[in-house]
N, C-alpha and C. Protein backbone atom coordinates (compact mmCIF):
# COMPACT_ATOMS: atom_id res chain seq x y z
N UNK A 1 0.84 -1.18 0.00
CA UNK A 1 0.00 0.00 0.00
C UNK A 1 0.89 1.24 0.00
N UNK A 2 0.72 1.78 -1.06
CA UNK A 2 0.98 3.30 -1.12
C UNK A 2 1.04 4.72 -0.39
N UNK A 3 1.10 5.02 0.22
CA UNK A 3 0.80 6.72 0.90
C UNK A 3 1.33 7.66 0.00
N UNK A 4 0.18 8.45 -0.58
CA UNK A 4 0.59 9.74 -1.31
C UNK A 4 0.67 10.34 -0.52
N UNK A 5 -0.39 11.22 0.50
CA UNK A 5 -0.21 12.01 1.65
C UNK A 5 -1.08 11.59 2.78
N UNK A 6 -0.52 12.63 3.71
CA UNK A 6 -2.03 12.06 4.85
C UNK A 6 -2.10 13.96 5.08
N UNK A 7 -3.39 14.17 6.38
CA UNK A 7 -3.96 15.23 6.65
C UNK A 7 -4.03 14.92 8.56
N UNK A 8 -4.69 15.50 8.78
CA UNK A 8 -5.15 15.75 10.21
C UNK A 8 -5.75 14.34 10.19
N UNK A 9 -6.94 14.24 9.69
CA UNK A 9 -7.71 12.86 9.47
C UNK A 9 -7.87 12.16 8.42
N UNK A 10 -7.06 12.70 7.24
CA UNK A 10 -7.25 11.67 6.35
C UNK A 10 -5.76 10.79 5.84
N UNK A 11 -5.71 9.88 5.51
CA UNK A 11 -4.54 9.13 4.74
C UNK A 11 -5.24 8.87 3.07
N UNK A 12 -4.13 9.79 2.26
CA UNK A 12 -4.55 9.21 0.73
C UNK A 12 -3.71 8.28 0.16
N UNK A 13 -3.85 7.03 -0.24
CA UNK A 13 -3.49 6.34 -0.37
C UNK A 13 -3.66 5.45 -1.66
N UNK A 14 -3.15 4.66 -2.47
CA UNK A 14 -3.20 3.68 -3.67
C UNK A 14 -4.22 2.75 -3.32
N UNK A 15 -5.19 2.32 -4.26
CA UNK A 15 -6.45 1.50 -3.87
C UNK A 15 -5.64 -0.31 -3.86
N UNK A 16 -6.28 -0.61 -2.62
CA UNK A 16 -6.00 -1.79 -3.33
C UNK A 16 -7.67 -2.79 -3.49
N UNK A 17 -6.95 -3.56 -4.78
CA UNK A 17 -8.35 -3.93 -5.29
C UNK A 17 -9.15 -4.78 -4.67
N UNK A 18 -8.81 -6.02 -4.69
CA UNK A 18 -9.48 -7.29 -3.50
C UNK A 18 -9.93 -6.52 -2.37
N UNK A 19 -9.09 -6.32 -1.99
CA UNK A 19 -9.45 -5.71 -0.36
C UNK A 19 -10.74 -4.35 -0.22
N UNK A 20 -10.49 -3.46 -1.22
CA UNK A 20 -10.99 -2.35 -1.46
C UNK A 20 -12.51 -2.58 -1.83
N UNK A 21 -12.73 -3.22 -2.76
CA UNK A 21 -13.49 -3.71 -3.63
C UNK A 21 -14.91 -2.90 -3.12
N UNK A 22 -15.39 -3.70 -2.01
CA UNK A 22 -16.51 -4.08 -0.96
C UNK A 22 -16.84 -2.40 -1.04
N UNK A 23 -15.72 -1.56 -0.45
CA UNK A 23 -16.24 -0.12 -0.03
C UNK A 23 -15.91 1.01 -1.38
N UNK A 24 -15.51 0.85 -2.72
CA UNK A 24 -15.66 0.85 -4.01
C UNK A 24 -16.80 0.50 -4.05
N UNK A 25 -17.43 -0.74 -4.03
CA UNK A 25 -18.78 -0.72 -4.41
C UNK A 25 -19.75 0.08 -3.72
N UNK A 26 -19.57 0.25 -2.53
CA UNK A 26 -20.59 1.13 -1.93
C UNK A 26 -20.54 2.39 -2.25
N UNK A 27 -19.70 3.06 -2.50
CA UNK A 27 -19.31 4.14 -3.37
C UNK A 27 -19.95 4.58 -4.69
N UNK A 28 -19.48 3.23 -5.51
CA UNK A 28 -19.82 3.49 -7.19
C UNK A 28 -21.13 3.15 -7.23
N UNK A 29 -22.11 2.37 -6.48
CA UNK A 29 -23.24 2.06 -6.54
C UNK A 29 -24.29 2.79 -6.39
N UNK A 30 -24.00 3.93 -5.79
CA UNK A 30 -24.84 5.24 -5.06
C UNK A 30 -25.42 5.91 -5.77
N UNK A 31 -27.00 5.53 -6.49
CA UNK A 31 -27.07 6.60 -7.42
C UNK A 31 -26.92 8.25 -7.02
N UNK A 32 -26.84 8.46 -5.76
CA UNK A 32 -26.61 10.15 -5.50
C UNK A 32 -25.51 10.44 -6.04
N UNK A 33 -24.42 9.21 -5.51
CA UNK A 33 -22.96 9.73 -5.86
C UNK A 33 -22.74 9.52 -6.79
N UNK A 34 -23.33 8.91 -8.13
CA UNK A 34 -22.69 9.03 -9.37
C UNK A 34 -23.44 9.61 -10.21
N UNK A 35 -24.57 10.59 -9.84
CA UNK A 35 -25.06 11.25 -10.50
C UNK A 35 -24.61 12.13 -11.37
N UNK A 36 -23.31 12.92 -11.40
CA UNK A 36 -22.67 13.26 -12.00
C UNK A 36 -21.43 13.02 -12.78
N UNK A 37 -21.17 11.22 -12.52
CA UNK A 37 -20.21 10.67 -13.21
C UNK A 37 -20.36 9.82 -13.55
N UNK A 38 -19.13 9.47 -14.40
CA UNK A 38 -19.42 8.37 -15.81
C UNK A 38 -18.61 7.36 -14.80
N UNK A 39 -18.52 7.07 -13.51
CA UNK A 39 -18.26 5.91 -12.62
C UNK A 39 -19.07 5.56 -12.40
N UNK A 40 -19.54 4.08 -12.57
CA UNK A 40 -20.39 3.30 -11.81
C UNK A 40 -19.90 1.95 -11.28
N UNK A 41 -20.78 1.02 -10.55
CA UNK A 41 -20.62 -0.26 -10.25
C UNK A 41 -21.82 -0.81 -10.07
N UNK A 42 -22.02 -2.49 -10.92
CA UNK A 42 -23.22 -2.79 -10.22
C UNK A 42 -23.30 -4.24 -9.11
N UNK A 43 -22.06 -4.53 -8.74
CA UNK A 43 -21.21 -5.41 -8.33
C UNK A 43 -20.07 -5.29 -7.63
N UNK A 44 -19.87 -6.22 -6.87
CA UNK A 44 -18.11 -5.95 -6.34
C UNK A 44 -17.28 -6.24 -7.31
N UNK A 45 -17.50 -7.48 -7.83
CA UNK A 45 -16.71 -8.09 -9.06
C UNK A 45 -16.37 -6.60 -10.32
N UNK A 46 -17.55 -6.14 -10.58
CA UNK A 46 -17.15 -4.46 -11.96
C UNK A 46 -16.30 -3.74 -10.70
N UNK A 47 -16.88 -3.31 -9.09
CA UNK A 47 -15.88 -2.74 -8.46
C UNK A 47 -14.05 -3.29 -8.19
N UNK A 48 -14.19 -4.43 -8.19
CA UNK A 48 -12.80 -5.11 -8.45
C UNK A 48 -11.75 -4.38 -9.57
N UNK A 49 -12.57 -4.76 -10.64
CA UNK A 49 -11.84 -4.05 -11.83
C UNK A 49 -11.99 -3.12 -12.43
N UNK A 50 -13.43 -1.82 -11.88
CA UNK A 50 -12.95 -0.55 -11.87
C UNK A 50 -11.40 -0.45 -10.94
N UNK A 51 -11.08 -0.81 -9.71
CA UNK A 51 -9.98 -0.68 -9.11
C UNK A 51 -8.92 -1.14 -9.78
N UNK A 52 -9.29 -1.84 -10.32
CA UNK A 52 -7.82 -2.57 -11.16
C UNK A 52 -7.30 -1.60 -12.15
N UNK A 53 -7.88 -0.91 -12.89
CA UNK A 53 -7.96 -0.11 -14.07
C UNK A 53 -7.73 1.17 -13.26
N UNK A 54 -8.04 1.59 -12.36
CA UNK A 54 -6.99 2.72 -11.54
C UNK A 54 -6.09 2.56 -11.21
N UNK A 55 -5.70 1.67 -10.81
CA UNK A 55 -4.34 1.30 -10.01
C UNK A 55 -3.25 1.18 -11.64
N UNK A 56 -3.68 0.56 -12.63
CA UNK A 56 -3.42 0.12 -13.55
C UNK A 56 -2.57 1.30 -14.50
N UNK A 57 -3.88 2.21 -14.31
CA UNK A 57 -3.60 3.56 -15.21
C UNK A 57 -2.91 4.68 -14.21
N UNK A 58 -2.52 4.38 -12.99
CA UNK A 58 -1.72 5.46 -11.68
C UNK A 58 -0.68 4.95 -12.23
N UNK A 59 -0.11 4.15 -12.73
CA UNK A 59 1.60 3.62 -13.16
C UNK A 59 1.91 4.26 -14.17
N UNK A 60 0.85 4.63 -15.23
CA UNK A 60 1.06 5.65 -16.11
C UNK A 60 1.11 7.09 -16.45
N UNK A 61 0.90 7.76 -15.18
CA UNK A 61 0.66 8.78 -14.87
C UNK A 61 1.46 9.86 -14.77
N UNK A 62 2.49 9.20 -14.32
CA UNK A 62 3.88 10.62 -14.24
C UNK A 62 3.53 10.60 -12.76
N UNK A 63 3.27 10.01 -11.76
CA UNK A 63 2.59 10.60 -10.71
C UNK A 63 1.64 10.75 -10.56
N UNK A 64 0.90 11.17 -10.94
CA UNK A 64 -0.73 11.29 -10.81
C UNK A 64 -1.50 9.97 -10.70
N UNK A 65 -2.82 9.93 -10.49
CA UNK A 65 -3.62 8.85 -10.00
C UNK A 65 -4.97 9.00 -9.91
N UNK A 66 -5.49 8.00 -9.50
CA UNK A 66 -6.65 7.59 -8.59
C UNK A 66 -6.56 7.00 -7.22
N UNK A 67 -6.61 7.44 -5.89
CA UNK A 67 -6.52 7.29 -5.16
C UNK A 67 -7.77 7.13 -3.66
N UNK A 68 -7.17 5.94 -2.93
CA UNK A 68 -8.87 6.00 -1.62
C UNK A 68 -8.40 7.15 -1.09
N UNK A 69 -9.77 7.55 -0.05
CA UNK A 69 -9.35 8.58 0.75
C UNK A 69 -9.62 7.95 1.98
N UNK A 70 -9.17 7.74 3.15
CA UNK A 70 -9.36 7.04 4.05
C UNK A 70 -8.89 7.59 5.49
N UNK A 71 -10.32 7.66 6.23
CA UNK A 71 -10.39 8.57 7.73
C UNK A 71 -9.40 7.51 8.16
N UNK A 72 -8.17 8.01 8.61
CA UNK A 72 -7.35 7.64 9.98
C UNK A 72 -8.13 7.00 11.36
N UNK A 73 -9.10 7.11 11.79
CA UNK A 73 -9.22 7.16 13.15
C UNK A 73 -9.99 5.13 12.91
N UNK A 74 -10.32 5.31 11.53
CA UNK A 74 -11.27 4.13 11.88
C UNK A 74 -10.73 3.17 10.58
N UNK A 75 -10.32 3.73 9.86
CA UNK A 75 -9.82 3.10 8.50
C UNK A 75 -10.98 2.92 7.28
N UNK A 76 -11.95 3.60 7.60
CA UNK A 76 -12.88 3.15 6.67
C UNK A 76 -12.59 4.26 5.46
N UNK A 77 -12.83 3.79 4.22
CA UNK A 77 -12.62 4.42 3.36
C UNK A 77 -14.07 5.51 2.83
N UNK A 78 -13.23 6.40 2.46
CA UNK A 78 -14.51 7.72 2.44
C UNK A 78 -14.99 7.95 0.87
N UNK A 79 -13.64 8.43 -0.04
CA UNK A 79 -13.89 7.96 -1.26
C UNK A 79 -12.81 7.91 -2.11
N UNK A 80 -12.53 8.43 -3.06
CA UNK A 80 -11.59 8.66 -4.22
C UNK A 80 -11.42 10.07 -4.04
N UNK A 81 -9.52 10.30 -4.86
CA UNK A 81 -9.47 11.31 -5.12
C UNK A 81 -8.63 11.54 -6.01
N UNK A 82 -8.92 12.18 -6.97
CA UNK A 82 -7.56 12.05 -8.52
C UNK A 82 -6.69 13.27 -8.97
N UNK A 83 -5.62 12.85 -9.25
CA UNK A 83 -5.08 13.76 -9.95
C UNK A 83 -4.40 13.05 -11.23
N UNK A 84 -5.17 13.90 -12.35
CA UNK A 84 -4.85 12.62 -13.33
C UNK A 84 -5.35 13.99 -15.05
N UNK A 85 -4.52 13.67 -16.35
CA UNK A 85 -4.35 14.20 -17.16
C UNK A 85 -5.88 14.34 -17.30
N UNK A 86 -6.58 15.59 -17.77
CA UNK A 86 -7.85 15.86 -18.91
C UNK A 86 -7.79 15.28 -19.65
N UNK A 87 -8.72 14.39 -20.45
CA UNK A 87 -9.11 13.73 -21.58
C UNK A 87 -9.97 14.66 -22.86
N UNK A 88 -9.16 15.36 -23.92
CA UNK A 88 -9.80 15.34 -24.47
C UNK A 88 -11.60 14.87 -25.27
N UNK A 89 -11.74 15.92 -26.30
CA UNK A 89 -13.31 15.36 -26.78
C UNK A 89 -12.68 13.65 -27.87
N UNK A 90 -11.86 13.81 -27.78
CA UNK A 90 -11.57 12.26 -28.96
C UNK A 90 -10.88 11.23 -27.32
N UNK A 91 -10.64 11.79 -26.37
CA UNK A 91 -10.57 10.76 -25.12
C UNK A 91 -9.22 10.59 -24.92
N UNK A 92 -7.95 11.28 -25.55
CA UNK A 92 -6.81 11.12 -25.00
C UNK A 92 -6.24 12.12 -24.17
N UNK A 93 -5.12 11.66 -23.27
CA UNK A 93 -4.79 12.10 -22.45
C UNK A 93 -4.15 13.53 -22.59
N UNK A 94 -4.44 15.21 -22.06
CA UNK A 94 -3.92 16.24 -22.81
C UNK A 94 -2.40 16.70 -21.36
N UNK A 95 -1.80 17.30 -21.55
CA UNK A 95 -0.67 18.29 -20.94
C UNK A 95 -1.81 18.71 -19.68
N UNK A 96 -2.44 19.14 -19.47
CA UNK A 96 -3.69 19.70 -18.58
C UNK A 96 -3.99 18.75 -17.60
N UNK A 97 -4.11 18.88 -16.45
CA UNK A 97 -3.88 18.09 -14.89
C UNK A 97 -5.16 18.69 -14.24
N UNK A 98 -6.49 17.89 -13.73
CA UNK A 98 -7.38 17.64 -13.01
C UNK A 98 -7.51 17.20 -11.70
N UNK A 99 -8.09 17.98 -11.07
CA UNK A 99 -8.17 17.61 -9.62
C UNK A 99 -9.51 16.81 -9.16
N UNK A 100 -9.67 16.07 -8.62
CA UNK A 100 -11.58 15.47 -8.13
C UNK A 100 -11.37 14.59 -7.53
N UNK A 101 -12.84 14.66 -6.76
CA UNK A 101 -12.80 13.69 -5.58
C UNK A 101 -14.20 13.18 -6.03
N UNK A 102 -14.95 12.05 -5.33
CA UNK A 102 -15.81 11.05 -4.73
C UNK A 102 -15.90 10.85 -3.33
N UNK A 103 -16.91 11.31 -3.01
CA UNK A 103 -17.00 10.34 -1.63
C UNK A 103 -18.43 10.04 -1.50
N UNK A 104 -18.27 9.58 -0.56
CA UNK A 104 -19.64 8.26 -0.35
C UNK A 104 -20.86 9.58 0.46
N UNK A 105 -21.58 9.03 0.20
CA UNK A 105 -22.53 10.02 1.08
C UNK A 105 -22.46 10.25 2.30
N UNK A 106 -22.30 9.35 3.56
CA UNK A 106 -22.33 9.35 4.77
C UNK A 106 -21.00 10.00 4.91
N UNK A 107 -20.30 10.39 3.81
CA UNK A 107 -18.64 11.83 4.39
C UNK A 107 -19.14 12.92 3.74
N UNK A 108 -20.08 12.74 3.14
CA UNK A 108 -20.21 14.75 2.53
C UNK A 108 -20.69 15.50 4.20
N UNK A 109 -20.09 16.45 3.51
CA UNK A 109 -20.61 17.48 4.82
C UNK A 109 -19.57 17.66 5.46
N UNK A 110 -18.59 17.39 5.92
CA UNK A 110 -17.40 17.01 6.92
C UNK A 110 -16.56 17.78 6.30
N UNK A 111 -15.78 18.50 5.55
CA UNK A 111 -14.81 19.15 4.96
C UNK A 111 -13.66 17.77 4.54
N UNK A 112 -14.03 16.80 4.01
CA UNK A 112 -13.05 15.93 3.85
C UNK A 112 -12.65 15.66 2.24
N UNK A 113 -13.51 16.68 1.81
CA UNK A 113 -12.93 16.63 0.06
C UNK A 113 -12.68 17.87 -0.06
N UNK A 114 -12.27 18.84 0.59
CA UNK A 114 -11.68 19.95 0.32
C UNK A 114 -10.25 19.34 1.48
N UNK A 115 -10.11 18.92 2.29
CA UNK A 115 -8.92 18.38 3.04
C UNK A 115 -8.05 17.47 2.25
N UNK A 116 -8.99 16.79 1.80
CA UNK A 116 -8.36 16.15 0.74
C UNK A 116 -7.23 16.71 -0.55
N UNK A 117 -8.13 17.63 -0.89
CA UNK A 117 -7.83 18.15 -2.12
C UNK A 117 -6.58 19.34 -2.17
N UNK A 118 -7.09 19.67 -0.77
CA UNK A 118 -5.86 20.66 -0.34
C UNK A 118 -4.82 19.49 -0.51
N UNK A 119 -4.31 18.63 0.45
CA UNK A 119 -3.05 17.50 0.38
C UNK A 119 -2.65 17.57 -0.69
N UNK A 120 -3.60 16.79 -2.34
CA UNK A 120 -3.82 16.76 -2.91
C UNK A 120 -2.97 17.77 -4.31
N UNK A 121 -3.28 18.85 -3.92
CA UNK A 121 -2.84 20.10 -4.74
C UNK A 121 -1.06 20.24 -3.90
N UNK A 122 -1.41 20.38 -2.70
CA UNK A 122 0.13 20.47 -2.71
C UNK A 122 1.50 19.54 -3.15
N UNK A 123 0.70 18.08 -3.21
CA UNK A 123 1.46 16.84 -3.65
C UNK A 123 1.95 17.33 -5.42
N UNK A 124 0.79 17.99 -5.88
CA UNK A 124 0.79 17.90 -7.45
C UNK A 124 1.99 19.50 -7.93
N UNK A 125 1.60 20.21 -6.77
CA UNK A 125 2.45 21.51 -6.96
C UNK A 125 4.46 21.29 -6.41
N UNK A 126 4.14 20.75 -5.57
CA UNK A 126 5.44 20.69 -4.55
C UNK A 126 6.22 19.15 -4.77
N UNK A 127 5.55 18.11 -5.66
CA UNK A 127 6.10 16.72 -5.82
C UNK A 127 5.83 16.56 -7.55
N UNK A 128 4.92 17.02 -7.85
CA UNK A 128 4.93 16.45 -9.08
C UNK A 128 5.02 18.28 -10.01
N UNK A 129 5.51 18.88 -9.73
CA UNK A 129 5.93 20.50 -10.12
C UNK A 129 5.12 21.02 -11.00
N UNK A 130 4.17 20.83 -10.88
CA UNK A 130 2.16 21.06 -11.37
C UNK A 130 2.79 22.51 -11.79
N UNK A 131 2.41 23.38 -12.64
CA UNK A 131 2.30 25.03 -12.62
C UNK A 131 0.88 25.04 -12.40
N UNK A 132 -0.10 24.82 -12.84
CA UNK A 132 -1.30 24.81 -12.51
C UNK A 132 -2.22 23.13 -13.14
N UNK A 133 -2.73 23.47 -11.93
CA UNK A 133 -4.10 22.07 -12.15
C UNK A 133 -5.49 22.83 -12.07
N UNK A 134 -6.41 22.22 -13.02
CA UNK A 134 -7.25 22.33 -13.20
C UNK A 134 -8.48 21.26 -12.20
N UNK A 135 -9.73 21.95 -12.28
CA UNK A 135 -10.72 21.23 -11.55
C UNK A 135 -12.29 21.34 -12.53
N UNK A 136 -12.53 20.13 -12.89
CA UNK A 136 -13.47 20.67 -13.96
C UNK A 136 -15.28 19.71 -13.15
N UNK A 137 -16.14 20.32 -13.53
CA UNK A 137 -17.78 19.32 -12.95
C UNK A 137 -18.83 19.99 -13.53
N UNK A 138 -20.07 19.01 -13.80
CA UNK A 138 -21.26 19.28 -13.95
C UNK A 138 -21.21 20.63 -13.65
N UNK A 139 -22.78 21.58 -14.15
CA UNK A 139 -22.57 22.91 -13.69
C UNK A 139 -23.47 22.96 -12.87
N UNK A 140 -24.49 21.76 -12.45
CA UNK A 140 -25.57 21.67 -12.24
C UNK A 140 -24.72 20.98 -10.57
N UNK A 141 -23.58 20.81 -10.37
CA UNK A 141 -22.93 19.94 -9.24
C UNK A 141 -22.20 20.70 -8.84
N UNK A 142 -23.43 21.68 -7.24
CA UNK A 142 -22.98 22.94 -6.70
C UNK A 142 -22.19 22.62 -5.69
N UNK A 143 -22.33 21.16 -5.50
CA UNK A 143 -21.11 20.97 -3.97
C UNK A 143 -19.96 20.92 -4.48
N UNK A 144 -19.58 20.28 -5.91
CA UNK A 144 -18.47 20.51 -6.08
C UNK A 144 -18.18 21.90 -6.30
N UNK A 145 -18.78 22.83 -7.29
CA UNK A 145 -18.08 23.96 -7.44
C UNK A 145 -17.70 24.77 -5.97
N UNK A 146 -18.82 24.44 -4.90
CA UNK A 146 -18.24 25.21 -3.71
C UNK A 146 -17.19 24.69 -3.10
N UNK A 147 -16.43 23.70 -3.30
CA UNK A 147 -15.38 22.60 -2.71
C UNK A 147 -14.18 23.30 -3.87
N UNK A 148 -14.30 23.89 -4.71
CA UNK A 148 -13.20 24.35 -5.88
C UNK A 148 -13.34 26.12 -4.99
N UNK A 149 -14.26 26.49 -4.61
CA UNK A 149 -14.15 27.71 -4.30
C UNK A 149 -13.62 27.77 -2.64
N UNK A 150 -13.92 26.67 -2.47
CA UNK A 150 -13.15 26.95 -0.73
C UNK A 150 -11.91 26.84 -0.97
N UNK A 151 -11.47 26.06 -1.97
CA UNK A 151 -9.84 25.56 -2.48
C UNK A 151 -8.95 26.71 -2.78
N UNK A 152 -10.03 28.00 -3.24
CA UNK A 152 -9.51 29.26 -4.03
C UNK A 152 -9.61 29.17 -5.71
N UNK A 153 -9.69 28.22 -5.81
CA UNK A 153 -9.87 27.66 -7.58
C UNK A 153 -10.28 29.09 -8.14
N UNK A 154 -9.84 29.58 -9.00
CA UNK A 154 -10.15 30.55 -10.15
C UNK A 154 -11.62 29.99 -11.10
N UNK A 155 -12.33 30.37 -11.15
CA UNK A 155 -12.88 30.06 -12.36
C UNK A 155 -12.52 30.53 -13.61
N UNK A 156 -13.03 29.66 -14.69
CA UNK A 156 -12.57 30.11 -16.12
C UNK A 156 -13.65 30.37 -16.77
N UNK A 157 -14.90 29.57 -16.48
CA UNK A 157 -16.25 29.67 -17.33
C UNK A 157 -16.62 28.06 -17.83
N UNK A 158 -17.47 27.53 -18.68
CA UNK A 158 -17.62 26.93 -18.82
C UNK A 158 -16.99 26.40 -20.66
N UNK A 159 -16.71 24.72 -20.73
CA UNK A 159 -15.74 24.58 -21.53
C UNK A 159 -16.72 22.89 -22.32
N UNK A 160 -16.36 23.09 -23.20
CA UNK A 160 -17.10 21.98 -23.89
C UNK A 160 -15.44 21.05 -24.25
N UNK A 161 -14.13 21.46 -23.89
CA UNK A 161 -12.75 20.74 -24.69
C UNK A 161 -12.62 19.81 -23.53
N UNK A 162 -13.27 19.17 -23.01
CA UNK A 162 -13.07 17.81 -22.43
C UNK A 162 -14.27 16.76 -22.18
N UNK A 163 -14.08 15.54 -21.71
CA UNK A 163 -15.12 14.83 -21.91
C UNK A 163 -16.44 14.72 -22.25
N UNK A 164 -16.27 15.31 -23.79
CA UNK A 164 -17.59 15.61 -24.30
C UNK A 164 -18.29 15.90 -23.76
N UNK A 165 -18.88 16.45 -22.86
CA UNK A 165 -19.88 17.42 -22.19
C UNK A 165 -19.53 19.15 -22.10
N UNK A 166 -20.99 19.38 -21.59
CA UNK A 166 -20.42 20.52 -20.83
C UNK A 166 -19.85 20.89 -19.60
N UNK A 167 -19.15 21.46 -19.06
CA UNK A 167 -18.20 21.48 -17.72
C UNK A 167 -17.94 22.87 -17.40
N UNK A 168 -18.09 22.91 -16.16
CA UNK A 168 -17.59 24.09 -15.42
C UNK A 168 -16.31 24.37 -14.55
N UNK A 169 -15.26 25.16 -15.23
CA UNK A 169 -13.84 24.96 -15.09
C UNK A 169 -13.22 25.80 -14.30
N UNK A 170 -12.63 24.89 -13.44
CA UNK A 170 -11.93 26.62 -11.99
C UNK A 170 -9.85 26.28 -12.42
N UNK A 171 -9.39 26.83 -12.20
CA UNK A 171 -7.50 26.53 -11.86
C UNK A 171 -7.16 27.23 -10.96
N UNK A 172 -6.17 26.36 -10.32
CA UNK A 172 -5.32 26.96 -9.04
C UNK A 172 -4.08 26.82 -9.88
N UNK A 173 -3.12 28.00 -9.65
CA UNK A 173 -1.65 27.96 -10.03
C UNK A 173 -0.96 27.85 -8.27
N UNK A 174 0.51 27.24 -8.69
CA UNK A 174 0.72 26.88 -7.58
C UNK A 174 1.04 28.21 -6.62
N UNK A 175 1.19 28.25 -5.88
CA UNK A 175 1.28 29.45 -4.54
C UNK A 175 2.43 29.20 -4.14
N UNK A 176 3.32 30.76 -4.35
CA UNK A 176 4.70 30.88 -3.65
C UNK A 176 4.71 31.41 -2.51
C-alpha cells in the first residue's frame, strides 16, 4: 500500500483492489454519488476491476492517480481522489492536470474533500511540479463547485474541450 499524503484525518493512499473492492462498491453504486459521473458499479466483481484499471492507469501517470481517501481514526474508506491528465473530446490524455474527488454520502458534509484536495494540490504543486491544475464538474454539481471555491480555484467559465460534455472549469496555479 501506497501513501501519497495524509492530513489531520485523512490518509490518501493507492487502492488496493481485492481488499478495497466491498467499499468501491458502496461508493460506485450510489445513485446520488454518481449522478454526476461516468463511474459506476453494479457489483463488487465491476468494483474489483474498476480498481484494477486505476491502479493500472496510476503507473502511467507521471505521478498522478486515482486514489482511496481514508479517515485515519477508523480506517474506513470515504472515497476517491484524482489527480490525473484531462481527456480530451476524442478521449486522450492532454498536458492539462485535473483535480476530483468522490466520496460516499455518509462523508459529505465534513470538509473531507476539500482536506483532501488541499493534500492533494500540494502533492501535485510541490512533488509532481504542477504550474497549474485544473478542476473541472457538472454545472448543475454545486457541492463541487463550492469545494473548488473553498480551495480558491479561479474560475474560467464553462468549456465543452473535455469529456464531451459541458463542464464548469476553476485553476489553481501553484502558490509561492
Amino acid at each position: 500500500m501506497s501513501t501519497i499524503a495524509q492530513t489531520d484525518r485523512l490518509t490518501i493512499r493507492s487502492w488496493i483492489p481485492e481488499e478495497d473492492a466491498e467499499s468501491a462498491f458502496q461508493i460506485y453504486s450510489d445513485p446520488e454519488v454518481t449522478r454526476f459521473l461516468m463511474t459506476k458499479t453494479n457489483c463488487v466483481e465491476d468494483a474489483v476491476k474498476l480498481l484494477e484499471r486505476w491502479v493500472s492507469l496510476s503507473t502511467q501517470l507521471n505521478g498522478g492517480g486515482f486514489w482511496a481517501v481514508v479517515n485515519q481514526e477508523n480506517q474506513e474508506i470515504l472515497g476517491t481522489i484524482i489527480l490525473i491528465p484531462l481527456r480530451d473530446e476524442s478521449e486522450q490524455w492532454t498536458q492539462d492536470y485535473e483535480i476530483g474527488w468522490h466520496l460516499k454520502k455518509s462523508a459529505w458534509g465534513n470538509g473531507y474533500a476539500t482536506e483532501a484536495a488541499r493534500a492533494i494540490l500540494d502533492y501535485g504543486f510541490n512533488i509532481l511540479k504542477l504550474p497549474i491544475i485544473y478542476s473541472v464538474t457538472r454545472p448543475e454539481n454545486t457541492a463541487s463547485i463550492r469545494v473548488m471555491q473553498r480551495l480558491n480555484m479561479i474560475p474560467i467559465g464553462r468549456t465543452h474541450k473535455y469529456y464531451k460534455m459541458e463542464l464548469e472549469m476553476f485553476k489553481l496555479g501553484k502558490l509561492t
